[in-house]
PDB file of N, CA and C in Angstrom:
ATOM      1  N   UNK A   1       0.817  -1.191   0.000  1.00  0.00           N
ATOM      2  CA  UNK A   1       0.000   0.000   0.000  1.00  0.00           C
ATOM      3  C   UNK A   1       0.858   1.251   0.000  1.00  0.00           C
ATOM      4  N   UNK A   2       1.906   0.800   0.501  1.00  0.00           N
ATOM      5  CA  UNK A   2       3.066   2.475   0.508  1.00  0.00           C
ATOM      6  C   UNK A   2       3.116   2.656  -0.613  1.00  0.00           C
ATOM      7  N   UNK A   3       3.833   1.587  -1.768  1.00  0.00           N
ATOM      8  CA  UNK A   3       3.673   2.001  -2.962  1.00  0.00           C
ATOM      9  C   UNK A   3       2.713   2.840  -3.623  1.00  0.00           C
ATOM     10  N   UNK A   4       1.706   1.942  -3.514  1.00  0.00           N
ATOM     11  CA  UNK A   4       0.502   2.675  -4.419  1.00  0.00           C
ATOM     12  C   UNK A   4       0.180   4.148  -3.615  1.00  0.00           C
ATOM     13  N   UNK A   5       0.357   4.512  -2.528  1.00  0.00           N
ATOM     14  CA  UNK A   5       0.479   6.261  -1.988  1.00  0.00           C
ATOM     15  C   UNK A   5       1.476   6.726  -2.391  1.00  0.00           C
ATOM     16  N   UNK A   6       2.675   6.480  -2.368  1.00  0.00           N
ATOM     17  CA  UNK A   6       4.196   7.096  -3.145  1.00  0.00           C
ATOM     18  C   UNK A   6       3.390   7.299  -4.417  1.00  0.00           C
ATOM     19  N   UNK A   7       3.051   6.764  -5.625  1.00  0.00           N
ATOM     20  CA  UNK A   7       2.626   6.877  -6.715  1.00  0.00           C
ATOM     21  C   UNK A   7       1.507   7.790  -7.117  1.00  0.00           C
ATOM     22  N   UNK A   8       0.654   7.837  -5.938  1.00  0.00           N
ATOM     23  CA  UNK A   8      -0.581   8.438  -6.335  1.00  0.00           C
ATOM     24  C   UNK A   8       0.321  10.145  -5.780  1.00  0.00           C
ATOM     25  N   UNK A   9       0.792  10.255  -4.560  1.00  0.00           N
ATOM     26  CA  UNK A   9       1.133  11.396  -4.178  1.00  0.00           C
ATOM     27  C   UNK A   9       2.169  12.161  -5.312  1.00  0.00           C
ATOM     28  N   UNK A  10       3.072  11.037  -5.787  1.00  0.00           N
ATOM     29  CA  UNK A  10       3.646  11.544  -7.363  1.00  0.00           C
ATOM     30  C   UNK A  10       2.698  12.260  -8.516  1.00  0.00           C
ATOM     31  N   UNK A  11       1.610  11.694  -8.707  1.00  0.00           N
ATOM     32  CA  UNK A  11       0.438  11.484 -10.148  1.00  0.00           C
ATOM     33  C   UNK A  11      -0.145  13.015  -9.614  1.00  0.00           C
ATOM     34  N   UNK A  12      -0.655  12.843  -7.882  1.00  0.00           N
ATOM     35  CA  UNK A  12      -1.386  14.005  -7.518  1.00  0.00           C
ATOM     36  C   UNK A  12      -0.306  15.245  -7.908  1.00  0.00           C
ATOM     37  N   UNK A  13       0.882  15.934  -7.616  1.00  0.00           N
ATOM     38  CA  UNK A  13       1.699  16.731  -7.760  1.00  0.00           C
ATOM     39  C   UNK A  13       1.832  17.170  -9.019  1.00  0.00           C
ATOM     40  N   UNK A  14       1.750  16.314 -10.209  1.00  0.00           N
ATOM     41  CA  UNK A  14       1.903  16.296 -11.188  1.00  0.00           C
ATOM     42  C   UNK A  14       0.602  16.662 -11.883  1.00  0.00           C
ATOM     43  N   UNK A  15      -0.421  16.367 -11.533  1.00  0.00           N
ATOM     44  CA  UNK A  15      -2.158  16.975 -12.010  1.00  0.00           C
ATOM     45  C   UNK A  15      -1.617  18.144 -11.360  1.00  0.00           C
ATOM     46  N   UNK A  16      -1.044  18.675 -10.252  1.00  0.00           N
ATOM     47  CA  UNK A  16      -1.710  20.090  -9.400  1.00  0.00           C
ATOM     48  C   UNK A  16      -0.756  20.612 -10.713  1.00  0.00           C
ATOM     49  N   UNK A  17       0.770  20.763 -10.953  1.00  0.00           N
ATOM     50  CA  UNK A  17       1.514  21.062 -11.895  1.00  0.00           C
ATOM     51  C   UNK A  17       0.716  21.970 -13.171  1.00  0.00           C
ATOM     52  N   UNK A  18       0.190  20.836 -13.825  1.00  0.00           N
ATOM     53  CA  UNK A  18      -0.769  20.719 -15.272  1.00  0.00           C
ATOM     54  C   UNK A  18      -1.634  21.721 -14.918  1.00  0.00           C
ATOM     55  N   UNK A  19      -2.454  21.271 -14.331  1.00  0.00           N
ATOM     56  CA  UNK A  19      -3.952  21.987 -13.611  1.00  0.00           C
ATOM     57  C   UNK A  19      -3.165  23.479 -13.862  1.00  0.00           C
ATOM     58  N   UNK A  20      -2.345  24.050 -13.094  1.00  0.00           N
ATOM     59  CA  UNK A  20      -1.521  25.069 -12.807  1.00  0.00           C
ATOM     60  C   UNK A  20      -0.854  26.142 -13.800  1.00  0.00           C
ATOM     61  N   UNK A  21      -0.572  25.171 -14.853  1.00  0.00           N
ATOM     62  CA  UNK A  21      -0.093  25.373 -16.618  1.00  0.00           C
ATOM     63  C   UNK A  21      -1.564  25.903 -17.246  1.00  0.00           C
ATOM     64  N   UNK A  22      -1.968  25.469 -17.122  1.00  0.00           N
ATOM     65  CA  UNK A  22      -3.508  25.248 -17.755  1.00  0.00           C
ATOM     66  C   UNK A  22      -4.264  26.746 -17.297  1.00  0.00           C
ATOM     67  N   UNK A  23      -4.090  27.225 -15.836  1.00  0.00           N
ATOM     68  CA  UNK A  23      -4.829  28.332 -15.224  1.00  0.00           C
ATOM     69  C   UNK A  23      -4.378  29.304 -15.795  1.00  0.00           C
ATOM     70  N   UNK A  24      -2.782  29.547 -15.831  1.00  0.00           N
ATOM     71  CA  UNK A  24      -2.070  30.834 -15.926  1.00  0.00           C
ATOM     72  C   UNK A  24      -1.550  30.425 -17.681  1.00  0.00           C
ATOM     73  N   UNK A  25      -1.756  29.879 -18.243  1.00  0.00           N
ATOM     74  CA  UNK A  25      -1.764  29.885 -19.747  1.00  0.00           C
ATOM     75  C   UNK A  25      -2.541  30.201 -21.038  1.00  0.00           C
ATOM     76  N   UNK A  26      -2.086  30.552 -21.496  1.00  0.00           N
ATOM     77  CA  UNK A  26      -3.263  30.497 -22.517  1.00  0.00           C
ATOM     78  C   UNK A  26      -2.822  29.832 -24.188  1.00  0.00           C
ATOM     79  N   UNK A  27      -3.463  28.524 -24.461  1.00  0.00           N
ATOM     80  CA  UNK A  27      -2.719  28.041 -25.577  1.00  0.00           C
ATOM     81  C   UNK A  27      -3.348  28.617 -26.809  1.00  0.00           C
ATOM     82  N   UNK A  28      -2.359  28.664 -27.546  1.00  0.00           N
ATOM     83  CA  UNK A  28      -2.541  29.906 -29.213  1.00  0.00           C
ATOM     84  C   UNK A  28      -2.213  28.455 -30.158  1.00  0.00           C
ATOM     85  N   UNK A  29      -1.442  27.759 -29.633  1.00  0.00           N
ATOM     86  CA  UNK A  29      -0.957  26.557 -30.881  1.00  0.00           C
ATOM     87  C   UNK A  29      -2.317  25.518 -30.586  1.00  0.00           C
ATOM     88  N   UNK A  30      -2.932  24.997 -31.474  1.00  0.00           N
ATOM     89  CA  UNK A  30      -3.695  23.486 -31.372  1.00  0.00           C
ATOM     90  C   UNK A  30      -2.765  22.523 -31.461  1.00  0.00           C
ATOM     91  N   UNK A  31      -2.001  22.264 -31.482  1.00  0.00           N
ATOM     92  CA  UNK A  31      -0.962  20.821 -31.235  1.00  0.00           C
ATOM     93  C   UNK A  31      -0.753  21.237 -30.245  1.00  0.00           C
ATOM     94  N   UNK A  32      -0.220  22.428 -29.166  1.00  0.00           N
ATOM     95  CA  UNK A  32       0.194  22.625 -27.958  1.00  0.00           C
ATOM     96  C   UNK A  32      -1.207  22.139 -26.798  1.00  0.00           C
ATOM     97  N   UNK A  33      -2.570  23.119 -27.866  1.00  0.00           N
ATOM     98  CA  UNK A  33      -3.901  22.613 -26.948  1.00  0.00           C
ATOM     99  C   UNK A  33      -3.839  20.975 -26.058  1.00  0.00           C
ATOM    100  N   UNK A  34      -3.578  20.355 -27.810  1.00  0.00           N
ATOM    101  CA  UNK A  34      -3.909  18.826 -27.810  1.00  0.00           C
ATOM    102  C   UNK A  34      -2.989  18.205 -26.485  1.00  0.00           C
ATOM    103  N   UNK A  35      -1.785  18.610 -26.547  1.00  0.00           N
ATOM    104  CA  UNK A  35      -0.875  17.756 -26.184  1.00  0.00           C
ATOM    105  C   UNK A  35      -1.002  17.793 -24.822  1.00  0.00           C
ATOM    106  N   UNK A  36      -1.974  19.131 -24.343  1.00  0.00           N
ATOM    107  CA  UNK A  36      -2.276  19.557 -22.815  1.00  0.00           C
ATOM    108  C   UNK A  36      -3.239  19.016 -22.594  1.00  0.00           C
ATOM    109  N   UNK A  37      -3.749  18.461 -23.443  1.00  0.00           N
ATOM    110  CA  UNK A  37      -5.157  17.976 -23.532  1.00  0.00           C
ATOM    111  C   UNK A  37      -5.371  16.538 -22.923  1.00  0.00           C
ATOM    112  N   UNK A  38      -3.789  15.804 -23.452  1.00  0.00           N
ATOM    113  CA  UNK A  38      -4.084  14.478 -23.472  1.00  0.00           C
ATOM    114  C   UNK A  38      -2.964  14.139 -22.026  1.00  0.00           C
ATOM    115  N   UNK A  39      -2.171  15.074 -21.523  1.00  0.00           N
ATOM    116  CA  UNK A  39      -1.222  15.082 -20.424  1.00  0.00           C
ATOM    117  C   UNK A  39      -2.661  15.178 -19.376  1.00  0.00           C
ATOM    118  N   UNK A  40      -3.465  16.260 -19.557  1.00  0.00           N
ATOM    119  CA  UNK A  40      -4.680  16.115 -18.545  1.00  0.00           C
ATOM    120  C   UNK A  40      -5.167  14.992 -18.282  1.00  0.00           C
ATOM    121  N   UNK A  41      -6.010  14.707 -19.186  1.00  0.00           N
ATOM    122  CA  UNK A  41      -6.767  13.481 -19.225  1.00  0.00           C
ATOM    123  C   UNK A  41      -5.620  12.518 -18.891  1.00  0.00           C
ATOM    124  N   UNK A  42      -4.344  12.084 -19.116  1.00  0.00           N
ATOM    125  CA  UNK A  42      -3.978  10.997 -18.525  1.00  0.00           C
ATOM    126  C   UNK A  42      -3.269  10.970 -17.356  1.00  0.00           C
ATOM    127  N   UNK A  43      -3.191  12.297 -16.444  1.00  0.00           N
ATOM    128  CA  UNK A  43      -2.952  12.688 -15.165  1.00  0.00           C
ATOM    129  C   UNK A  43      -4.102  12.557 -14.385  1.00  0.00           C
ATOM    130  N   UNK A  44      -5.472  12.956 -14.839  1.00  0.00           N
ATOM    131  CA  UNK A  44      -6.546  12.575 -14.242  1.00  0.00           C
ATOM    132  C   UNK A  44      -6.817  11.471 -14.323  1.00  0.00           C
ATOM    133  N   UNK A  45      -6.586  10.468 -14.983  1.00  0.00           N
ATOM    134  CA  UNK A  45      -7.471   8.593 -15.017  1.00  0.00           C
ATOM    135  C   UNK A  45      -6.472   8.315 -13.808  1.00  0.00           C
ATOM    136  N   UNK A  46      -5.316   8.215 -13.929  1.00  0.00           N
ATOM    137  CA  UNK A  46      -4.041   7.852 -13.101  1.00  0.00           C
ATOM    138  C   UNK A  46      -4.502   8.411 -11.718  1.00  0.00           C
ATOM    139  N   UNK A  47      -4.673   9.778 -11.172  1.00  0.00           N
ATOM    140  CA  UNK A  47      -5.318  10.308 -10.227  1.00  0.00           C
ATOM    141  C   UNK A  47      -6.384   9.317  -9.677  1.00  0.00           C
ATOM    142  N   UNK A  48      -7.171   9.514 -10.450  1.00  0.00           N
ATOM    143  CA  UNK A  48      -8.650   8.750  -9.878  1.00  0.00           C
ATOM    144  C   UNK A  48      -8.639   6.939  -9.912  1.00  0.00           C
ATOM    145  N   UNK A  49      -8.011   6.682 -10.325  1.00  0.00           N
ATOM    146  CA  UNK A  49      -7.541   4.811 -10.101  1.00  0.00           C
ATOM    147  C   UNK A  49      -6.850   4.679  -9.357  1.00  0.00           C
ATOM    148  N   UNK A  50      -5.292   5.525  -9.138  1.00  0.00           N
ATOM    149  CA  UNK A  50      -4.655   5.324  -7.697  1.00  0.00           C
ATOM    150  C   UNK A  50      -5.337   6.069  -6.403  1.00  0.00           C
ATOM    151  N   UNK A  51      -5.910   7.030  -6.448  1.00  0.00           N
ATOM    152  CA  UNK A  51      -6.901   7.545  -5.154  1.00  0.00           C
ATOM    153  C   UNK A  51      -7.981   7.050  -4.587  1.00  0.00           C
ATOM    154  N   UNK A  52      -8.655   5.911  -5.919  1.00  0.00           N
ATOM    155  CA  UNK A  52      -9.707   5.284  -5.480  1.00  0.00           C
ATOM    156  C   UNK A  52      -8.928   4.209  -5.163  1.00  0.00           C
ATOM    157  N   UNK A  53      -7.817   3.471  -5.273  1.00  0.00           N
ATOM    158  CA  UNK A  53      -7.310   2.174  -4.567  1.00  0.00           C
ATOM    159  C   UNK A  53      -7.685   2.360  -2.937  1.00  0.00           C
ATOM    160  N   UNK A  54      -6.207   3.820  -2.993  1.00  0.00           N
ATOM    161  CA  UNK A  54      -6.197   4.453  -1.957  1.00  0.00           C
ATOM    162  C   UNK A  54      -7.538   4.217  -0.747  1.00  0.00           C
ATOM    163  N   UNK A  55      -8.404   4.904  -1.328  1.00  0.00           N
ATOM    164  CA  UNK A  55      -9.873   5.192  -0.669  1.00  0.00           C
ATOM    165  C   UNK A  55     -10.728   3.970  -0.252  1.00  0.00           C
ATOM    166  N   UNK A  56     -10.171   2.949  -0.707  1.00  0.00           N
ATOM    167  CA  UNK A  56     -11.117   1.552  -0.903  1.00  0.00           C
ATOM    168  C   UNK A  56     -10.479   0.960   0.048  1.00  0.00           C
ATOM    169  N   UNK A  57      -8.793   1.012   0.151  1.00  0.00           N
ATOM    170  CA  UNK A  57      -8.462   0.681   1.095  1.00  0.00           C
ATOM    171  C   UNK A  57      -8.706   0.837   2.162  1.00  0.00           C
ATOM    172  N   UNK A  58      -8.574   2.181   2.494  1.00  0.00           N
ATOM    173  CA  UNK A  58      -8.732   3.513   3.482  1.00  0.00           C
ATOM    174  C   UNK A  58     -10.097   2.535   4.387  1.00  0.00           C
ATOM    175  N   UNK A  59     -11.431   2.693   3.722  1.00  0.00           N
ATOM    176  CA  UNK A  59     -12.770   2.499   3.953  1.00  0.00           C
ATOM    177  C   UNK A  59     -12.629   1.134   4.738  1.00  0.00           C
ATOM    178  N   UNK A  60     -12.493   0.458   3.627  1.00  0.00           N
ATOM    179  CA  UNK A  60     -12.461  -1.009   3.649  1.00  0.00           C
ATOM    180  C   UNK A  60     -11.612  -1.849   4.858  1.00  0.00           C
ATOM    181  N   UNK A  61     -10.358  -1.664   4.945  1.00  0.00           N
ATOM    182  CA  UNK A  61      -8.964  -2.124   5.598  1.00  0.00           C
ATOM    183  C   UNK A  61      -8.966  -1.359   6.940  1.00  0.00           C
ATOM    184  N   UNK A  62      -8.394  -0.242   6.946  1.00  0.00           N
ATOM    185  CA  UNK A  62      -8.237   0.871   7.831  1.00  0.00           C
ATOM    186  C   UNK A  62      -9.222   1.481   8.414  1.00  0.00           C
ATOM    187  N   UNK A  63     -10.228   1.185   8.243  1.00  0.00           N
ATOM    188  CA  UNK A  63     -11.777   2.186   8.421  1.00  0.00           C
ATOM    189  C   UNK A  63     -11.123   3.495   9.149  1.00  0.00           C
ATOM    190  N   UNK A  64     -10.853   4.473   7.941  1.00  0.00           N
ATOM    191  CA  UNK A  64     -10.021   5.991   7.839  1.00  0.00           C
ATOM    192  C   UNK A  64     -10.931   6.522   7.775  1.00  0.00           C
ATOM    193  N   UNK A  65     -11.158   7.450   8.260  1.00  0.00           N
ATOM    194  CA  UNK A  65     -12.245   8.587   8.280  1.00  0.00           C
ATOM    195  C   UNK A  65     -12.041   9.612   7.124  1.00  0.00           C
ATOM    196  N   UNK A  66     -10.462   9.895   6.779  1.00  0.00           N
ATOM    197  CA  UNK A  66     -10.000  10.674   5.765  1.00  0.00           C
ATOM    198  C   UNK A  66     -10.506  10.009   4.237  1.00  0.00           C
ATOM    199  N   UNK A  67     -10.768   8.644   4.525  1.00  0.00           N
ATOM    200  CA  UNK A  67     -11.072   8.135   3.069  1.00  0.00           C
ATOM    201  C   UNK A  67     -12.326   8.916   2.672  1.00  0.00           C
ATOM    202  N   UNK A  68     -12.954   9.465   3.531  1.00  0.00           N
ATOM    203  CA  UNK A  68     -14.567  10.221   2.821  1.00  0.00           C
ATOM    204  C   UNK A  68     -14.510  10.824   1.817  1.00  0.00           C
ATOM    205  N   UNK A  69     -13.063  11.939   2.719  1.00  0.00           N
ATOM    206  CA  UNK A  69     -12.562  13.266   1.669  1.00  0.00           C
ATOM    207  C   UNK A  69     -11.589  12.929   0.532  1.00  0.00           C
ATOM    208  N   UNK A  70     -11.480  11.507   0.936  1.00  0.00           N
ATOM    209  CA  UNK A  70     -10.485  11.578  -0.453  1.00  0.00           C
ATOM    210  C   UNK A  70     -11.451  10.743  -1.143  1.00  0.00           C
ATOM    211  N   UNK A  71     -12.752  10.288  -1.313  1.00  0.00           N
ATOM    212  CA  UNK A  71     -13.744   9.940  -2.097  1.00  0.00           C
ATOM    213  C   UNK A  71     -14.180  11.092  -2.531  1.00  0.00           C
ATOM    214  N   UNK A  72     -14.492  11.878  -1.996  1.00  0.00           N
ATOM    215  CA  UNK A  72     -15.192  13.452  -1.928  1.00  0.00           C
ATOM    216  C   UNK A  72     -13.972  13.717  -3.775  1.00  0.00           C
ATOM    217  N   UNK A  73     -12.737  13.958  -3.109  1.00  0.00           N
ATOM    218  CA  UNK A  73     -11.764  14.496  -4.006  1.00  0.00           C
ATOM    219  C   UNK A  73     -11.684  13.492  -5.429  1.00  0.00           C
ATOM    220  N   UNK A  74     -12.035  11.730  -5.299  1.00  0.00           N
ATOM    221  CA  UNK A  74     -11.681  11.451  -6.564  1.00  0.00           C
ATOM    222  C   UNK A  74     -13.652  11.559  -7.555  1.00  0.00           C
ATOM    223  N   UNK A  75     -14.384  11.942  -6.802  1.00  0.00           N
ATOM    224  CA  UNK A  75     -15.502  11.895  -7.295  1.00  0.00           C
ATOM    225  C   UNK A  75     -15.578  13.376  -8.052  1.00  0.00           C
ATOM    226  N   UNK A  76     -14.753  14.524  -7.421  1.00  0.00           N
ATOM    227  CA  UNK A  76     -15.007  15.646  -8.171  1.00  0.00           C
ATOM    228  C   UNK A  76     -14.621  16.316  -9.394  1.00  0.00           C
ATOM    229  N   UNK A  77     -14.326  15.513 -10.042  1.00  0.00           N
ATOM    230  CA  UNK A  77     -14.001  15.779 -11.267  1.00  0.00           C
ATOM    231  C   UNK A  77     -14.842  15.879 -12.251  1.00  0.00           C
ATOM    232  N   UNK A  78     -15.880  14.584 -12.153  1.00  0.00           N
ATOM    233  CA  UNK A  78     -17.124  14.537 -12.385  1.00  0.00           C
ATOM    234  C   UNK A  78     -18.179  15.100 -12.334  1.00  0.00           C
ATOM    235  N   UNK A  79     -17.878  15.842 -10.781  1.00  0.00           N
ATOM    236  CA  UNK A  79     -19.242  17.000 -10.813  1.00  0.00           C
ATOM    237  C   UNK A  79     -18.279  18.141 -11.149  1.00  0.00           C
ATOM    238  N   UNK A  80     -17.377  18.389 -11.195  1.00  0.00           N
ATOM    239  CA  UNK A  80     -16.868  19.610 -11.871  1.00  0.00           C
ATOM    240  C   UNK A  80     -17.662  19.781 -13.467  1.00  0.00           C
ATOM    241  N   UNK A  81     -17.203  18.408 -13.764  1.00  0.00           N
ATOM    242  CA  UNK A  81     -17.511  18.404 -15.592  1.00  0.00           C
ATOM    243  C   UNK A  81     -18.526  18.412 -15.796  1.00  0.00           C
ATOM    244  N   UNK A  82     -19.452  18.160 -14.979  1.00  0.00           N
ATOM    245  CA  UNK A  82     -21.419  18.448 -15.181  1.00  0.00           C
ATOM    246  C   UNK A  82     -21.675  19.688 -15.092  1.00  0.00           C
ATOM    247  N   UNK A  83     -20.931  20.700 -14.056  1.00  0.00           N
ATOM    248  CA  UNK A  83     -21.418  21.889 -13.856  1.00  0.00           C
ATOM    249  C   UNK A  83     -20.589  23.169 -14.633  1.00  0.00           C
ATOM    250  N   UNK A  84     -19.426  22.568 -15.775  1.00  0.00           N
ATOM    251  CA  UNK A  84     -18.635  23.671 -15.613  1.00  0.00           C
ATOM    252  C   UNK A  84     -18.948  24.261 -16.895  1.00  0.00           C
ATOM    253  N   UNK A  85     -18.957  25.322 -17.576  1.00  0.00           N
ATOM    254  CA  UNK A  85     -19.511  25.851 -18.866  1.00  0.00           C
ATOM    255  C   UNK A  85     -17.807  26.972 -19.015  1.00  0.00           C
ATOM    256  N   UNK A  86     -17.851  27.051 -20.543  1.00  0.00           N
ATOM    257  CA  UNK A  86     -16.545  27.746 -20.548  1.00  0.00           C
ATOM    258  C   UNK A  86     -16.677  28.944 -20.132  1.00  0.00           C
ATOM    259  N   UNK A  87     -17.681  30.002 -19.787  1.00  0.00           N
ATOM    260  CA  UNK A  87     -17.337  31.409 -19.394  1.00  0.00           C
ATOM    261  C   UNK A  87     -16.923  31.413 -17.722  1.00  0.00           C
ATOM    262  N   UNK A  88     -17.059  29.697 -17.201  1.00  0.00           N
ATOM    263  CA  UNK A  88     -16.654  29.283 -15.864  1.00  0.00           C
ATOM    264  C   UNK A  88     -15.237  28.198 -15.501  1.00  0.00           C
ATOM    265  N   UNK A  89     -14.836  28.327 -16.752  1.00  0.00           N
ATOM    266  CA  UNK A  89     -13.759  27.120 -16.964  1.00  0.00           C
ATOM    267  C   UNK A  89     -12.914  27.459 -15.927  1.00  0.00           C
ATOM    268  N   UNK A  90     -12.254  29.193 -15.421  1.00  0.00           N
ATOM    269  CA  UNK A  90     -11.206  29.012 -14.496  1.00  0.00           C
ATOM    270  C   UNK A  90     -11.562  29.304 -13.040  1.00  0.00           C
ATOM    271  N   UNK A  91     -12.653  29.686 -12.680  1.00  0.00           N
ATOM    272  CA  UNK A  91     -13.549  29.269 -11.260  1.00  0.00           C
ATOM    273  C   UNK A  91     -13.046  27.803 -11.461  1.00  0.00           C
ATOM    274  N   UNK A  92     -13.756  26.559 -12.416  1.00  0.00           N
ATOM    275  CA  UNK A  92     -14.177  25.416 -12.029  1.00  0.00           C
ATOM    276  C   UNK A  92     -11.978  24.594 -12.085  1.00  0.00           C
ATOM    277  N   UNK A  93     -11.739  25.417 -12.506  1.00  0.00           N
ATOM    278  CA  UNK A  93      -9.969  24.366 -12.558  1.00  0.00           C
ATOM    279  C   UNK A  93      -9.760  25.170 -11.255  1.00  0.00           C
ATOM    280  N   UNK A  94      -9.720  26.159 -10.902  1.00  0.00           N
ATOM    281  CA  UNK A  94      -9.333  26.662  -9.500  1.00  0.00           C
ATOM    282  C   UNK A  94      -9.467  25.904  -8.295  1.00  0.00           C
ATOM    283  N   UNK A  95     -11.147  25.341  -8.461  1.00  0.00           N
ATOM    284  CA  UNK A  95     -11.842  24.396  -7.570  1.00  0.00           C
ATOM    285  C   UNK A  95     -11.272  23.025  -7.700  1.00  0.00           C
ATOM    286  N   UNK A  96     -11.044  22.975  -8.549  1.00  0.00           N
ATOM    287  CA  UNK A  96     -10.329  21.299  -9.145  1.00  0.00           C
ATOM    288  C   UNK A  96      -9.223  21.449  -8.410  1.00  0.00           C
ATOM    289  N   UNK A  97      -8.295  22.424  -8.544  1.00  0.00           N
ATOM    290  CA  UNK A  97      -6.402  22.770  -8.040  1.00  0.00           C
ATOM    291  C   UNK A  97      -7.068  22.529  -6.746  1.00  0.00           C
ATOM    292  N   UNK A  98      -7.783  23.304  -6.025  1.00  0.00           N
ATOM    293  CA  UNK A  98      -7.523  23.414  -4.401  1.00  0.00           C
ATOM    294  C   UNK A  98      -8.303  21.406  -3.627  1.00  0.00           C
ATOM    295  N   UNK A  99      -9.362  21.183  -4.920  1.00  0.00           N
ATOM    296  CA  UNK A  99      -9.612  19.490  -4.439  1.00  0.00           C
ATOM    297  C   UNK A  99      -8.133  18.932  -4.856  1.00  0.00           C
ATOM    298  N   UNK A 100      -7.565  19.063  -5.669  1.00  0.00           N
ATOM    299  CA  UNK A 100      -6.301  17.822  -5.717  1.00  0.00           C
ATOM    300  C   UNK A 100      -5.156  18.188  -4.632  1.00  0.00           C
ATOM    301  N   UNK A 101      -5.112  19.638  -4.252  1.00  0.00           N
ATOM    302  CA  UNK A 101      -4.171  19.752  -3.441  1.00  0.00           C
ATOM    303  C   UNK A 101      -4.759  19.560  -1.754  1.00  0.00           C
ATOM    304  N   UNK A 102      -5.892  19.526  -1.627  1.00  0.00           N
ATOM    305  CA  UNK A 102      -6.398  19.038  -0.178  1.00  0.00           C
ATOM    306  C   UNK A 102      -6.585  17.212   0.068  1.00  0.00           C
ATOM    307  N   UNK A 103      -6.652  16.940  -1.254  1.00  0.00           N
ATOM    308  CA  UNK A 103      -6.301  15.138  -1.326  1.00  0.00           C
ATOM    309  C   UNK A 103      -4.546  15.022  -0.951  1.00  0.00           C
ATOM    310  N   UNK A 104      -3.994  15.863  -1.948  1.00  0.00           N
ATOM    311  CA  UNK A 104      -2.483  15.845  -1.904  1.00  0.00           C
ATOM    312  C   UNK A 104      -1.778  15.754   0.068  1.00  0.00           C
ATOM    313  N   UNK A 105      -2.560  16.414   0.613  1.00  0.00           N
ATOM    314  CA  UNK A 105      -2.099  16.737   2.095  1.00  0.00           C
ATOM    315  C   UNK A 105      -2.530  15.967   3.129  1.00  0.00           C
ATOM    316  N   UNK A 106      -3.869  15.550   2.462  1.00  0.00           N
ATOM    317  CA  UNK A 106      -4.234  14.589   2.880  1.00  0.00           C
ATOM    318  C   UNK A 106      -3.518  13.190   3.152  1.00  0.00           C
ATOM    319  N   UNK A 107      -2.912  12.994   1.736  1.00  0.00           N
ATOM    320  CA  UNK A 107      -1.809  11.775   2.065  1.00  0.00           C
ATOM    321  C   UNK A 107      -0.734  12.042   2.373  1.00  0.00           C
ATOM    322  N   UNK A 108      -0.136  13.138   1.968  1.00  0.00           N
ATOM    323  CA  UNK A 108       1.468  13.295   2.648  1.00  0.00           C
ATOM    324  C   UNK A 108       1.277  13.241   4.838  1.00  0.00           C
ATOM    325  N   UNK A 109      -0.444  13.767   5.143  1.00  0.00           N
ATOM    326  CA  UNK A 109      -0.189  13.654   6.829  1.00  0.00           C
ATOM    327  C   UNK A 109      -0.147  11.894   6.750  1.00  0.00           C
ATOM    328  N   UNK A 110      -1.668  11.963   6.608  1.00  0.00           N
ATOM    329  CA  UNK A 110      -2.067  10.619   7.108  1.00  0.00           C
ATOM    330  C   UNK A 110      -1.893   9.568   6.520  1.00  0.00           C
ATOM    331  N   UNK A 111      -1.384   9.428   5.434  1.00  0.00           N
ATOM    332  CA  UNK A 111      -0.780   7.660   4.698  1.00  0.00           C
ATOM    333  C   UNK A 111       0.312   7.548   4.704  1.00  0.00           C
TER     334      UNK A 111
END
């Protein structure tokens, strides 16, 4: 299980990174779009498969109380993407940065 937290706390750092590129950028190239496009999306699957190990464990094994919030954190991506419309795109990545970095602290205390 250390592993799979070393890894996810790697994956998480690396979404906050992106996420971060993404806020204070603005892409003019479409191959640059794309390529941010597909670093997202495969920082987020990675995120949400190692956080939900994480969390299943957490629940399941450990009965962690922190696993709620880090269910809370791998579920919100999802309701981000239901609610977010582009004249709200950097409200809703702002909200995204501060959920991956309160998962992020989450495991560096308590796992």
């Amino acid at each position: 299980m250390r592993i799979i937290t070393q890894i996810a706390i790697i994956i998480n750092i690396l979404s906050v990174i992106l996420l971060s590129i993404g806020f204070f950028h603005n892409f003019e190239q479409p191959k640059t779009k794309a390529v941010y496009g597909y670093s997202i999306a495969g920082c987020m699957l990675a995120y949400i498969v190692a956080l939900s190990f994480i969390t299943i464990y957490g629940m399941a094994v450990s009965h962690n109380l922190y696993s709620v919030i880090l269910f809370l954190c791998v579920i919100s991506p999802f309701v981000i993407g239901k609610l977010v419309k582009y004249e709200t795109l950097k409200k809703y990545t702002f909200v995204q940065i501060m959920c991956f970095i309160i998962s992020l602290l989450i495991l560096l205390i308590k796992f």
